[in-house]
N, C-alpha and C. Protein backbone atom coordinates (compact mmCIF):
# COMPACT_ATOMS: atom_id res chain seq x y z
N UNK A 1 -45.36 59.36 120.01
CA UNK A 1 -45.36 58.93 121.39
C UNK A 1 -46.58 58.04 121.63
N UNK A 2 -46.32 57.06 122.69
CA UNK A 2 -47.88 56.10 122.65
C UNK A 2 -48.30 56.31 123.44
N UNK A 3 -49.52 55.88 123.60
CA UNK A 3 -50.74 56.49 124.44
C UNK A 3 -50.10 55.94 126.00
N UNK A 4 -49.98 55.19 126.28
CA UNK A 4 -48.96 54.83 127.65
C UNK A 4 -47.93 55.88 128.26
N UNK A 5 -47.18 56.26 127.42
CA UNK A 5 -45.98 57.52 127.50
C UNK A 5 -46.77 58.67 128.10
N UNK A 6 -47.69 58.97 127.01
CA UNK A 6 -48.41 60.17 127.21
C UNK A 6 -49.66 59.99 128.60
N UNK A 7 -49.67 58.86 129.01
CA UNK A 7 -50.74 58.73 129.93
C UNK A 7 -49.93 58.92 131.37
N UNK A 8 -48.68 58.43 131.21
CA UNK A 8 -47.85 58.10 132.07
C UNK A 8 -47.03 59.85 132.75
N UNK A 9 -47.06 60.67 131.74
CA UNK A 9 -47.04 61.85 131.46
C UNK A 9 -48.02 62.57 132.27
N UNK A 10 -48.82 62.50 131.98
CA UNK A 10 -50.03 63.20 132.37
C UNK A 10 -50.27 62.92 134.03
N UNK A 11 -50.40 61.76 134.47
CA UNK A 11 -50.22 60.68 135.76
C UNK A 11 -49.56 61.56 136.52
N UNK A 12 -47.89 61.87 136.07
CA UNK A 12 -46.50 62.46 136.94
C UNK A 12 -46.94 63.79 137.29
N UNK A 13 -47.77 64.48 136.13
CA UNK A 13 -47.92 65.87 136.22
C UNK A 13 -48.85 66.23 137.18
N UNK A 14 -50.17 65.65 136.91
CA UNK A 14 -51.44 65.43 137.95
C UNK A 14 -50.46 65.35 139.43
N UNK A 15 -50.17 64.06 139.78
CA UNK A 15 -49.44 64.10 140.94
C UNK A 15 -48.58 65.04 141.21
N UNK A 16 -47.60 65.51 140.77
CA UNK A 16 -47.18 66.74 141.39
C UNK A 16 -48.41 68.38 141.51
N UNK A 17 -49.04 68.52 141.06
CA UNK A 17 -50.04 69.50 140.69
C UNK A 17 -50.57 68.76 142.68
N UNK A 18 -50.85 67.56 142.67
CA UNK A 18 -51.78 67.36 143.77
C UNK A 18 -50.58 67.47 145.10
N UNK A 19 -49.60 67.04 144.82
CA UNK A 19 -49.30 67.26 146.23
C UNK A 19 -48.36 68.70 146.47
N UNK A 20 -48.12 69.50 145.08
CA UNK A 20 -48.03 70.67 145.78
C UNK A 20 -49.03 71.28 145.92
N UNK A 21 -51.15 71.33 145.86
CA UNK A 21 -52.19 71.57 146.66
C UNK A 21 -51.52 70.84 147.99
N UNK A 22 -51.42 70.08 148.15
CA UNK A 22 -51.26 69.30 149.50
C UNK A 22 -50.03 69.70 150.26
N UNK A 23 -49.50 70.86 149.88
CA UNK A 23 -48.20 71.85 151.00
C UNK A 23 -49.00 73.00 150.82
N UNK A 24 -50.09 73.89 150.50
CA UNK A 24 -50.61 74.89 150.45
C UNK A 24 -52.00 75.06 151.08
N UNK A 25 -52.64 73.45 151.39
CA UNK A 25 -53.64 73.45 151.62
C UNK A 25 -53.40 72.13 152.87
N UNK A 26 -52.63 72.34 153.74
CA UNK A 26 -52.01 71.61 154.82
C UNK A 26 -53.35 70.79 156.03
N UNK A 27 -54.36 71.75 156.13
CA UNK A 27 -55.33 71.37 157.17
C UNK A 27 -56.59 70.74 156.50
N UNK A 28 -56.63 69.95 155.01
CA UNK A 28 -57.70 69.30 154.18
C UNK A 28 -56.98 67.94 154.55
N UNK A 29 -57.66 67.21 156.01
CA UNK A 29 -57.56 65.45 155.69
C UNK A 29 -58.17 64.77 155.81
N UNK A 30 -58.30 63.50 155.84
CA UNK A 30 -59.06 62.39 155.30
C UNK A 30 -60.16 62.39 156.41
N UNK A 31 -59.95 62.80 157.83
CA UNK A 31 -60.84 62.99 159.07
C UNK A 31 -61.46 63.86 158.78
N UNK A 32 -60.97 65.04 158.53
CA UNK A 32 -62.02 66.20 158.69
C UNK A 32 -63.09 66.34 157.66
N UNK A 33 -62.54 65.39 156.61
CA UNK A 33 -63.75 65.43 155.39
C UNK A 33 -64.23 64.57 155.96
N UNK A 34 -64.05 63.20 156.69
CA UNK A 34 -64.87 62.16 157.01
C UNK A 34 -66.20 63.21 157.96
N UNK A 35 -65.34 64.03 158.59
CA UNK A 35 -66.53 64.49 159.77
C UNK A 35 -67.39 65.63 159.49
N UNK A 36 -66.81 66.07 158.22
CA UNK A 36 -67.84 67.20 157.65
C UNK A 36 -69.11 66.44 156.87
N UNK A 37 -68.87 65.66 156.44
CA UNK A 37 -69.67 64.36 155.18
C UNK A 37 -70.46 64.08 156.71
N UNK A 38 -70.04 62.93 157.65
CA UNK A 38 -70.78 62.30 158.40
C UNK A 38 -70.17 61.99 159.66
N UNK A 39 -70.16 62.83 160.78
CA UNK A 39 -69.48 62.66 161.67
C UNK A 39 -69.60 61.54 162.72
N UNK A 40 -71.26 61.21 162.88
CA UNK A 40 -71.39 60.02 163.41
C UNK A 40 -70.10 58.42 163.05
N UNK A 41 -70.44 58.50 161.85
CA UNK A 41 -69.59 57.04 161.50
C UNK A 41 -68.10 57.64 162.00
N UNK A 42 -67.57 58.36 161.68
CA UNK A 42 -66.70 58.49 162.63
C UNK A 42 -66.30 58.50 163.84
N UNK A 43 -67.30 58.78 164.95
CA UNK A 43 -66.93 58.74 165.88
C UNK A 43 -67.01 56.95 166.83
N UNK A 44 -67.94 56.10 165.15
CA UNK A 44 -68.22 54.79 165.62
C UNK A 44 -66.91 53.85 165.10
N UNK A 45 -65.96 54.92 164.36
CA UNK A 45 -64.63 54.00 163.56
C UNK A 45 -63.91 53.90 164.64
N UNK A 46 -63.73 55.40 165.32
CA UNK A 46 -62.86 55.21 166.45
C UNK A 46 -63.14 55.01 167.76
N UNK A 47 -64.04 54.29 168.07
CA UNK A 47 -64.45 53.70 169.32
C UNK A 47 -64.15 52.45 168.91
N UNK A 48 -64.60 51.68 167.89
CA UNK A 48 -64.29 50.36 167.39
C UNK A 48 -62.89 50.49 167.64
N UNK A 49 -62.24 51.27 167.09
CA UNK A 49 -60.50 51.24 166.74
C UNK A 49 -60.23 51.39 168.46
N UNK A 50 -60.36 51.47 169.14
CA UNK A 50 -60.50 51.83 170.32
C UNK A 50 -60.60 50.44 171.39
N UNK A 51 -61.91 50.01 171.18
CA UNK A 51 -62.16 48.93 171.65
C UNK A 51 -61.19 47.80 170.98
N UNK A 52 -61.08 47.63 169.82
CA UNK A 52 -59.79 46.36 169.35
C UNK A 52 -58.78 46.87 169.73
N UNK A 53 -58.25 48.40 170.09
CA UNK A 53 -57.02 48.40 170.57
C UNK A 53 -56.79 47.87 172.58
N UNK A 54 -57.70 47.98 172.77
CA UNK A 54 -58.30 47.42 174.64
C UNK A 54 -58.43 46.08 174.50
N UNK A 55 -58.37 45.39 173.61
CA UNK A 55 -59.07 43.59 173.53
C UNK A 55 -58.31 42.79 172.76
N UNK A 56 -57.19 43.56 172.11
CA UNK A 56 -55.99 42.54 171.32
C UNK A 56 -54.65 43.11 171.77
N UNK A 57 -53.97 42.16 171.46
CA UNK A 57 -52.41 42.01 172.12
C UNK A 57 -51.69 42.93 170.94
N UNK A 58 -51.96 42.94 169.67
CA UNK A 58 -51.49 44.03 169.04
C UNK A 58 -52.67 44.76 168.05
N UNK A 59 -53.56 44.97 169.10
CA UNK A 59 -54.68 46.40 168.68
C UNK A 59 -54.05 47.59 168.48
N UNK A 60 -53.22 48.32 169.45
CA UNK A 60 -52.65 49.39 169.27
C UNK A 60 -52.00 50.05 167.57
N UNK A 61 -51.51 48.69 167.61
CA UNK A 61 -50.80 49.27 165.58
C UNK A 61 -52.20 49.25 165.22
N UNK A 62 -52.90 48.96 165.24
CA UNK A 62 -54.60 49.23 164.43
C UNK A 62 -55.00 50.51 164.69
N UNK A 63 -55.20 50.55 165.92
CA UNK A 63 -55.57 52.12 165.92
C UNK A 63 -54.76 52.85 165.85
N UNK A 64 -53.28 52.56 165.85
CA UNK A 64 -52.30 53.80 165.48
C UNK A 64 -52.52 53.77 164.09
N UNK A 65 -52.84 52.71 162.94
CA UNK A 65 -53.07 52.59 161.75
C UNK A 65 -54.31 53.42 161.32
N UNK A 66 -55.55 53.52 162.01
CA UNK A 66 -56.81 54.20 161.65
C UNK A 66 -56.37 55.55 161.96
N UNK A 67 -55.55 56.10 163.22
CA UNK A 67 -55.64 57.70 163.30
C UNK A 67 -54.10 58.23 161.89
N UNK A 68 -53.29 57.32 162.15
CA UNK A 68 -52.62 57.71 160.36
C UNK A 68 -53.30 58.09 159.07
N UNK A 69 -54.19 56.93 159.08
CA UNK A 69 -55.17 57.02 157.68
C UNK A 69 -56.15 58.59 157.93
N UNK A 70 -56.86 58.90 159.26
CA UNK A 70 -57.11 60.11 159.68
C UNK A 70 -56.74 61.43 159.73
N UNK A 71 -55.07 60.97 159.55
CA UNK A 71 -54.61 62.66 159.81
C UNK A 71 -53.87 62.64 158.61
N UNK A 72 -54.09 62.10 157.36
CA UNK A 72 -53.47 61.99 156.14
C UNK A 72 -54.00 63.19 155.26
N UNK A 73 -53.41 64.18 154.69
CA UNK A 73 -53.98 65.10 154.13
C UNK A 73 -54.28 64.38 152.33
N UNK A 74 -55.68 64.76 151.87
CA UNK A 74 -56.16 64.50 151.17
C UNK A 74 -55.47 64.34 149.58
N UNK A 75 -54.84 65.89 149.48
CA UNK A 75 -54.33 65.71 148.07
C UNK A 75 -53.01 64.90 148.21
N UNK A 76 -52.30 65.12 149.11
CA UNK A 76 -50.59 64.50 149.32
C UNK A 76 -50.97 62.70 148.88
N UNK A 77 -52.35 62.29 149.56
CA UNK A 77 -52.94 61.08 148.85
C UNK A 77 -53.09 60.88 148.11
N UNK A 78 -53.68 61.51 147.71
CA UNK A 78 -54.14 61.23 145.80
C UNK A 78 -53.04 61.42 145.41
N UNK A 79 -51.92 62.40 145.32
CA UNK A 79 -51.08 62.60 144.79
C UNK A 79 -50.17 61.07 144.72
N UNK A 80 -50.17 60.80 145.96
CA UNK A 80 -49.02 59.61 145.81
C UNK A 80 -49.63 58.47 144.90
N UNK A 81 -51.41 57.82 145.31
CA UNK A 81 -52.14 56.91 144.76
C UNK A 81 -51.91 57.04 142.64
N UNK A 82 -51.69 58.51 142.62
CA UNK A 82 -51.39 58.63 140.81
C UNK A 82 -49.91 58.16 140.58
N UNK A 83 -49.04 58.52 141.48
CA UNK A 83 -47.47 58.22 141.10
C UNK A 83 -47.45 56.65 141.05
N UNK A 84 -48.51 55.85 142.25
CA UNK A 84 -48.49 54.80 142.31
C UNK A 84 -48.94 53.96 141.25
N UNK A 85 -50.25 54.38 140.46
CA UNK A 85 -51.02 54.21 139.32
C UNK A 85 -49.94 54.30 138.07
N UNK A 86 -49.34 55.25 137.85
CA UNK A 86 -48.17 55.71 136.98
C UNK A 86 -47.40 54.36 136.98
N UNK A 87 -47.13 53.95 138.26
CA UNK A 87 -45.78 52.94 138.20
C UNK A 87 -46.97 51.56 137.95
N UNK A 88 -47.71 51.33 138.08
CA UNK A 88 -48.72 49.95 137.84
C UNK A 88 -48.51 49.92 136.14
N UNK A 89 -49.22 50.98 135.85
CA UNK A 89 -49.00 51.41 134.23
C UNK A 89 -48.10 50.54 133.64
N UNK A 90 -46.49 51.44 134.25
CA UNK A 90 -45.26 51.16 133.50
C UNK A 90 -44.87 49.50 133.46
N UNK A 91 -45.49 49.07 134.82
CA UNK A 91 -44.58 47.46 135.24
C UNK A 91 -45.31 46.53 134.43
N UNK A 92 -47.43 46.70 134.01
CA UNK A 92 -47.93 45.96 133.49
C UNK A 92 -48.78 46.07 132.29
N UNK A 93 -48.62 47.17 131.37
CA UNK A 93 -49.16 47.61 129.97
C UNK A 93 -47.81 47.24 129.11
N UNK A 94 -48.13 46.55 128.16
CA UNK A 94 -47.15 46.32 126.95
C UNK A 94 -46.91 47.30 125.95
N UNK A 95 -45.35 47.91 125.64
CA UNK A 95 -45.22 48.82 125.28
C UNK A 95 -45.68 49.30 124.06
């Protein structure tokens, strides 16, 4: 088997391993680690996200875009970012 197969392997497995943490461990997301780490910058993302959503004609998808990225649970992320990595792998490493 070549090291691609087997990497590609490993990739699928990791990702499932992460996003079933990410149905067991439901209340770990990308906000609440932001605000345990440093809560200030957070509360300056979403005033910004806030203010461009008050001052542009389509601000709103922005800040509906920043509180998505916010309430995204951590592993279900990673999990998908490896399946995604997995498929980069397959489309651009020579077999």
């Amino acid at each position: 088997m070549s090291i691609k197969v087997k990497l590609q392997i490993y990739l699928v497995l990791l990702a499932s391993l992460l996003m079933f943490l990410g149905v067991l461990f439901e209340d770990i997301t990308f906000g609440k680690l932001w605000f345990y780490v440093n809560g200030n910058s957070l509360v300056g993302i979403q005033s910004f996200s806030e203010s461009v959503s008050n001052s542009y004609k389509y601000g709103i998808f922005f800040y509906d875009f920043v509180m998505i990225l916010l309430s995204l649970n951590l592993f279900f992320l990673s999990g998908v970012l490896s399946i995604l990595a997995s498929l980069i792998l397959f489309l651009f490493l020579s077999p």
